[in-house]
N, C-alpha and C. Protein backbone atom coordinates (compact mmCIF):
# COMPACT_ATOMS: atom_id res chain seq x y z
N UNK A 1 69.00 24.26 57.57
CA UNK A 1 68.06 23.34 56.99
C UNK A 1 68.75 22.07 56.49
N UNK A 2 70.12 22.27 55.71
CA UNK A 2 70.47 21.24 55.36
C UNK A 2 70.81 19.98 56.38
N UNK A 3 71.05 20.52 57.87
CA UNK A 3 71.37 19.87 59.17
C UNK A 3 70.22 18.77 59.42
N UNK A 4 68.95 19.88 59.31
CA UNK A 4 67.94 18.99 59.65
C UNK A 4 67.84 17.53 58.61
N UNK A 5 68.22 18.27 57.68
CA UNK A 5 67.90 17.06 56.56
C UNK A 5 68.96 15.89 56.61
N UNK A 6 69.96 16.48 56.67
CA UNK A 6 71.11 15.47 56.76
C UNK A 6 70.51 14.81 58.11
N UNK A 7 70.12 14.73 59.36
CA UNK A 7 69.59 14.42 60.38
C UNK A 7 68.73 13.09 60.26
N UNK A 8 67.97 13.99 59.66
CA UNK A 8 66.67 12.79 58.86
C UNK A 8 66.80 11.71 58.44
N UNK A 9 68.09 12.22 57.72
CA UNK A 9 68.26 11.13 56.47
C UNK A 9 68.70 10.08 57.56
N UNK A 10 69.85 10.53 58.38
CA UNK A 10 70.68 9.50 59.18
C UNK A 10 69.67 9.00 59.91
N UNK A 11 68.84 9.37 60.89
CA UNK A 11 67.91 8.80 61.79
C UNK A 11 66.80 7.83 60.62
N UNK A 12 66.56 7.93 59.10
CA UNK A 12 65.54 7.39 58.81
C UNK A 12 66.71 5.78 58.61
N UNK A 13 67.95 6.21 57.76
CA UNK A 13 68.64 5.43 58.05
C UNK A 13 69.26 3.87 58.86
N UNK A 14 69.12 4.84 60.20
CA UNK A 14 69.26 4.03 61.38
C UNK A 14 68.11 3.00 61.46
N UNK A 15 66.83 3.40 61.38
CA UNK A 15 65.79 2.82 61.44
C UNK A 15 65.27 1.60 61.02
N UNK A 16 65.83 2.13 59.48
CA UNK A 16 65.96 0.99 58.51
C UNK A 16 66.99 -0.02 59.13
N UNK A 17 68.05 0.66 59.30
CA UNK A 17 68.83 -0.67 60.09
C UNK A 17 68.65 -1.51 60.85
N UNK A 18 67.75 -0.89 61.99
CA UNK A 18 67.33 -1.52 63.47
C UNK A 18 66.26 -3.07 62.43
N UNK A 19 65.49 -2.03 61.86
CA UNK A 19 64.87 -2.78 61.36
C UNK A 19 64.92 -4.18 60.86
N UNK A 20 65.73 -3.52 59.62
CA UNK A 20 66.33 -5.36 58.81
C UNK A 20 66.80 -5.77 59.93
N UNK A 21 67.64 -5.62 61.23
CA UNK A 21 68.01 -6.32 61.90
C UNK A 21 67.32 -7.34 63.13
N UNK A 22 66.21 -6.50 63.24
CA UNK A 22 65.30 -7.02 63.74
C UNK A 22 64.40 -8.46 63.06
N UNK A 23 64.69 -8.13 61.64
CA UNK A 23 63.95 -9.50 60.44
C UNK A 23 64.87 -10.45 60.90
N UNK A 24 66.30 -10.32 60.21
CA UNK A 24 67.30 -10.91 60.40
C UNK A 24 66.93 -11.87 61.66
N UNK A 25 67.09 -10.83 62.82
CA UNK A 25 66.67 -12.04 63.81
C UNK A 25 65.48 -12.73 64.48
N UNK A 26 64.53 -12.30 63.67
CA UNK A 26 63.10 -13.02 63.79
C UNK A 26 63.37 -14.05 62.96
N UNK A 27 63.96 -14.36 61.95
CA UNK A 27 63.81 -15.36 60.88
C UNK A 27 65.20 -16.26 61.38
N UNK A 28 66.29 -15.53 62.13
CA UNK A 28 67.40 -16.78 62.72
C UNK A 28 66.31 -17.37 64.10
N UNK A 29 65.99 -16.60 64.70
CA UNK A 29 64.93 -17.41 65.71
C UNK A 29 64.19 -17.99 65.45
N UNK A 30 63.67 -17.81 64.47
CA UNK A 30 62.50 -19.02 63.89
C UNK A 30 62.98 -20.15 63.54
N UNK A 31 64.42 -20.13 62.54
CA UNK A 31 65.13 -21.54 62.18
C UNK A 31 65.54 -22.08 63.17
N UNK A 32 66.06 -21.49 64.09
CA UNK A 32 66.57 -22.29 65.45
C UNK A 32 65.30 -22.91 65.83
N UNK A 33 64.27 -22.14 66.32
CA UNK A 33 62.93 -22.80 66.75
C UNK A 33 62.81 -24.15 65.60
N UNK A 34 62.79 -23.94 65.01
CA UNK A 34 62.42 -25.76 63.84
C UNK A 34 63.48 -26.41 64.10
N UNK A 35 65.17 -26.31 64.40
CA UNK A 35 65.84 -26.72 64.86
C UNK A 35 65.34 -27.89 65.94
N UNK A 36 65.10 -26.87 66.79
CA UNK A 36 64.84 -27.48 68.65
C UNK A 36 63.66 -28.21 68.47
N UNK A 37 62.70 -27.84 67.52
CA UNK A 37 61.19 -28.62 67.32
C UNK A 37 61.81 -30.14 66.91
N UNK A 38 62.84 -30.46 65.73
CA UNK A 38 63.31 -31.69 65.30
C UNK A 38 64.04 -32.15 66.07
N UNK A 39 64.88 -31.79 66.84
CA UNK A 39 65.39 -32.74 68.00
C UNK A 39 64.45 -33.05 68.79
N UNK A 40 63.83 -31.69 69.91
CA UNK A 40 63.33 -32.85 71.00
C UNK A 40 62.09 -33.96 70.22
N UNK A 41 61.55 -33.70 68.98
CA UNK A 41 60.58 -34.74 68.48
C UNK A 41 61.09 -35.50 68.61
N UNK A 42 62.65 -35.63 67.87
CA UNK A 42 63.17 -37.20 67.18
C UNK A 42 63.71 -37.57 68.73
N UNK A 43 64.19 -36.69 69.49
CA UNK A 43 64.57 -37.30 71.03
C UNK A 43 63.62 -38.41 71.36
N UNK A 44 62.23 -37.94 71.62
CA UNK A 44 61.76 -38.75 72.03
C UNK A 44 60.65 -39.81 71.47
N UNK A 45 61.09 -39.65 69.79
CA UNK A 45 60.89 -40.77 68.77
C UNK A 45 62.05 -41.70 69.89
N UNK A 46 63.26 -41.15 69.74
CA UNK A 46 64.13 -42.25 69.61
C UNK A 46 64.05 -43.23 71.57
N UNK A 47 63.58 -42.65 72.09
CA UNK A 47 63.47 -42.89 73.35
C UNK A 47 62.12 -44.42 73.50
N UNK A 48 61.35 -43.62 72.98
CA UNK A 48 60.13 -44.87 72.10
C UNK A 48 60.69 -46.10 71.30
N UNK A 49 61.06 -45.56 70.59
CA UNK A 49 62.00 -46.54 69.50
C UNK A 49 62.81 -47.79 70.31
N UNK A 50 63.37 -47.51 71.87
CA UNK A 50 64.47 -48.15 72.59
C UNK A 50 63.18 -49.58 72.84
N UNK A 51 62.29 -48.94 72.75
CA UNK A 51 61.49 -50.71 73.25
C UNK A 51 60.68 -50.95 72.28
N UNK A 52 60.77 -52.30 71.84
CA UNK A 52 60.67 -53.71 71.37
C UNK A 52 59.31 -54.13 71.39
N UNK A 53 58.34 -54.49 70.66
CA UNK A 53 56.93 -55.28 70.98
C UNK A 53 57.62 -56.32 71.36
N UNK A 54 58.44 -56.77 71.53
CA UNK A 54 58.92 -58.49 71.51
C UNK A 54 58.34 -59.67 71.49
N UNK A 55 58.38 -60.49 71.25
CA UNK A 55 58.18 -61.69 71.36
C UNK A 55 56.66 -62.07 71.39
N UNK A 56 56.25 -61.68 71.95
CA UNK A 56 54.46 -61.49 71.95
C UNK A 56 53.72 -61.07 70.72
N UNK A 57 54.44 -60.05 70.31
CA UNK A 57 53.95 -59.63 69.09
C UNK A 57 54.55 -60.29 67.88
N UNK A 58 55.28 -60.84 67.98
CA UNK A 58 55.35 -61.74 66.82
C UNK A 58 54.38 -63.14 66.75
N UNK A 59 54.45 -63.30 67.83
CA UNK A 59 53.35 -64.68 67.54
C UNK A 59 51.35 -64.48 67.31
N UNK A 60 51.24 -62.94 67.32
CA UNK A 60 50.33 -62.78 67.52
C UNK A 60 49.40 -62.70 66.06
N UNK A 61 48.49 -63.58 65.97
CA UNK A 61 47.98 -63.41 64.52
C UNK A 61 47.37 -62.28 64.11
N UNK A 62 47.86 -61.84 63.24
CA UNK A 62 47.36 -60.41 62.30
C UNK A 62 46.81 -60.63 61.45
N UNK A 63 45.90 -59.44 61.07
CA UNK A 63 44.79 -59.73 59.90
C UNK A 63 45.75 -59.60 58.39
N UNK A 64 45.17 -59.67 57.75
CA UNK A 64 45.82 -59.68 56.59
C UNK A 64 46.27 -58.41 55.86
N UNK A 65 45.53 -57.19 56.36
CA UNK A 65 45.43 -56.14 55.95
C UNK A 65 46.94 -55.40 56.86
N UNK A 66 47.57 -55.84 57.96
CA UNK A 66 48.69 -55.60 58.47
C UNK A 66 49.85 -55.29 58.03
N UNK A 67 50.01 -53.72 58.05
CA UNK A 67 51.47 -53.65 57.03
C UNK A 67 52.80 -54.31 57.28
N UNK A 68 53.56 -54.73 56.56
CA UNK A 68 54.53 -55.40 56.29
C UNK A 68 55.42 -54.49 57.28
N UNK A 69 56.38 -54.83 58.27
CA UNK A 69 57.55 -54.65 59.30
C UNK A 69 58.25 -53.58 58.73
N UNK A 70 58.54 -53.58 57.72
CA UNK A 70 59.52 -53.08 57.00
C UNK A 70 59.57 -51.23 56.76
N UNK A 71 58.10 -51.27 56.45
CA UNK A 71 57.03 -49.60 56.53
C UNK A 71 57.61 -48.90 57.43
N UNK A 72 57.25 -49.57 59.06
CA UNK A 72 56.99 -48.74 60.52
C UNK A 72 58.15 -47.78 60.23
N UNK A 73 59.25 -48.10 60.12
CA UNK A 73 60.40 -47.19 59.85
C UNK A 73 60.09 -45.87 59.13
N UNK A 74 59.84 -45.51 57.94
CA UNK A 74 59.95 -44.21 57.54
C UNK A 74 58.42 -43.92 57.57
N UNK A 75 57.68 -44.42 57.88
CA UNK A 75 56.41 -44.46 58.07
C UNK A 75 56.05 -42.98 59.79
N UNK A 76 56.78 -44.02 60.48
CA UNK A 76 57.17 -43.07 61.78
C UNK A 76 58.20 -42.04 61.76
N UNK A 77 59.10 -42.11 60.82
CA UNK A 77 60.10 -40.80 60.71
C UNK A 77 59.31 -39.91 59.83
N UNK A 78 58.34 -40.08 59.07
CA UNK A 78 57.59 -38.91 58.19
C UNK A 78 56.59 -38.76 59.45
N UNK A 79 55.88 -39.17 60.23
CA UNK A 79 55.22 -38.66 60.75
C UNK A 79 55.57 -37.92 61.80
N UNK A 80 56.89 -37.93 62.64
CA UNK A 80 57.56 -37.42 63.45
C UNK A 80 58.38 -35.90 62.66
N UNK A 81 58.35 -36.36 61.65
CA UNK A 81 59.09 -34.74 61.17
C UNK A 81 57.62 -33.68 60.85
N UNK A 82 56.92 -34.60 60.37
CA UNK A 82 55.36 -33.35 60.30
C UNK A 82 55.06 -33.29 61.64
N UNK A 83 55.03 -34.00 62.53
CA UNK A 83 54.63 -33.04 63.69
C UNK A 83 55.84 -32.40 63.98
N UNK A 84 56.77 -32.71 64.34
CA UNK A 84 58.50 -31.39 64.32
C UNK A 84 57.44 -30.09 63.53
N UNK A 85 57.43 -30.37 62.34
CA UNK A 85 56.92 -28.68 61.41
C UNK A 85 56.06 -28.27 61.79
N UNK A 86 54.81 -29.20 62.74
CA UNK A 86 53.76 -28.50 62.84
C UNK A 86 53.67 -27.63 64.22
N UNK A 87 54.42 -28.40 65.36
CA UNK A 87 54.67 -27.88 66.88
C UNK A 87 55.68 -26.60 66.39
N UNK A 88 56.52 -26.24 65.60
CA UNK A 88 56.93 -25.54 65.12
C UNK A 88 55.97 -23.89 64.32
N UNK A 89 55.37 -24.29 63.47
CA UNK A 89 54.43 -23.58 63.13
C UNK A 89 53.48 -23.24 64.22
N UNK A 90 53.12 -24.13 64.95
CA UNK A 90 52.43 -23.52 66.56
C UNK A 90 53.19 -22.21 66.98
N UNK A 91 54.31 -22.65 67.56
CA UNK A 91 55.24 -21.59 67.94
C UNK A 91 55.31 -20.74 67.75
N UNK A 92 55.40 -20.53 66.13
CA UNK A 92 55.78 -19.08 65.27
C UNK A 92 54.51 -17.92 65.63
N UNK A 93 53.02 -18.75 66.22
CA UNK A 93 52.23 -17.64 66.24
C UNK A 93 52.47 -16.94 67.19
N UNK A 94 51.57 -15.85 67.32
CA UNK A 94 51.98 -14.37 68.23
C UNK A 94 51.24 -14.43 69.30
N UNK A 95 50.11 -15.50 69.93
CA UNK A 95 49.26 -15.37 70.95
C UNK A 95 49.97 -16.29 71.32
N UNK A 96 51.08 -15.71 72.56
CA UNK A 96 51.59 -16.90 73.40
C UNK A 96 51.13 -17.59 74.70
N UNK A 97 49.58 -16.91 74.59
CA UNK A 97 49.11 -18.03 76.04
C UNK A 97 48.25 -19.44 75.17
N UNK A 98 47.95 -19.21 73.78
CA UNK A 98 47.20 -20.37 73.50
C UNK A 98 48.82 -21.06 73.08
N UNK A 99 49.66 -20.82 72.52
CA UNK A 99 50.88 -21.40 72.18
C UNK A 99 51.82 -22.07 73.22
N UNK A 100 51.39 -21.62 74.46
CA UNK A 100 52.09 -22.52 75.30
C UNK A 100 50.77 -23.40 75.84
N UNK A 101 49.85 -23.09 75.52
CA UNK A 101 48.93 -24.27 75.88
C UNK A 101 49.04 -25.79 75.32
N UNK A 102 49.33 -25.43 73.90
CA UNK A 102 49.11 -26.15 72.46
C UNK A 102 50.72 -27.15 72.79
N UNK A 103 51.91 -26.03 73.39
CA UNK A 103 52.82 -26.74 73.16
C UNK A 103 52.70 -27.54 74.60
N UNK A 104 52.01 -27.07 75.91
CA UNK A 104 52.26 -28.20 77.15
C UNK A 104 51.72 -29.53 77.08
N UNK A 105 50.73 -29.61 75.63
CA UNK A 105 49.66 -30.70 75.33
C UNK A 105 50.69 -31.57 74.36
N UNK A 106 51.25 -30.66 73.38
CA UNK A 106 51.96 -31.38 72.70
C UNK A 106 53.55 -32.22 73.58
N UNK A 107 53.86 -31.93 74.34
CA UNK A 107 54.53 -32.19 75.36
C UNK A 107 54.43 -33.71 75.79
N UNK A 108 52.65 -33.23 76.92
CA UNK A 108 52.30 -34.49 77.06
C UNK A 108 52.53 -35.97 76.28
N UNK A 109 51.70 -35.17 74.94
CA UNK A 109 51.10 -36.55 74.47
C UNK A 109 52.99 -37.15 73.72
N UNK A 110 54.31 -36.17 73.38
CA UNK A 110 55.01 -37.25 72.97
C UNK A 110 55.46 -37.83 74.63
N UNK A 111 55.48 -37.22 75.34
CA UNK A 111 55.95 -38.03 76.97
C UNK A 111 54.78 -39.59 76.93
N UNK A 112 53.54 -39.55 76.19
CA UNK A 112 52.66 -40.58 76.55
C UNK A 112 53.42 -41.37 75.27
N UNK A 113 53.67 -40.92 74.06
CA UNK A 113 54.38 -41.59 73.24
C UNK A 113 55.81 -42.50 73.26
N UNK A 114 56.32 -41.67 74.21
CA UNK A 114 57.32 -42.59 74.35
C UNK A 114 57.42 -43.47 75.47
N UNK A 115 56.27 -43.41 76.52
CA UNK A 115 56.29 -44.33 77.59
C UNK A 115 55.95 -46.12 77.16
């Protein structure tokens, strides 16, 4: 009897192990996932970023209500890191045919963003 028990114990043991290890790497996969979400965003922030309204748009009269040049900058880096968290949070859910839907759309539209 004591075999069985000693048995138990080890197999409930093990379990527990598999287990936490299994968290462990659901939660390193997830940080990597927000990882990869903030690069390719800011990738192709920064790909956008390479062109210029130029010259046209400066001469062009704006209403008055037109924010000041100076904004667009962190204006577009806060909005590029909330979508990073949010295509991210997409990810993390467990129905992966609407999640790769959500992410081939989200795809698109920064490929239309940075054209």
């Amino acid at each position: 009897m004591a075999t069985s028990v000693l048995f138990a114990d080890n197999l409930f043991r093990e379990k527990i192990n598999e287990a936490t290890a299994l968290v462990r790497q659901s939660a390193m996969t997830k940080w990597l996932a927000l990882v990869v979400a903030f690069v390719v965003t800011f990738a192709f922030s920064a790909i956008g970023a390479q062109f210029s309204p130029g010259e046209w748009y400066r001469t062009l009269e704006k209403p008055s209500l037109n924010p000041p040049n100076w904004i667009f900058g962190p204006v577009w880096t806060a909005l590029y890191a909330t979508m990073a968290v949010a295509v991210w949070m997409v990810w993390c859910k467990s129905d992966r045919r609407q999640v790769r839907r959500a992410l081939t759309a989200y795809g698109i539209q920064l490929v239309l963003n940075a054209a």
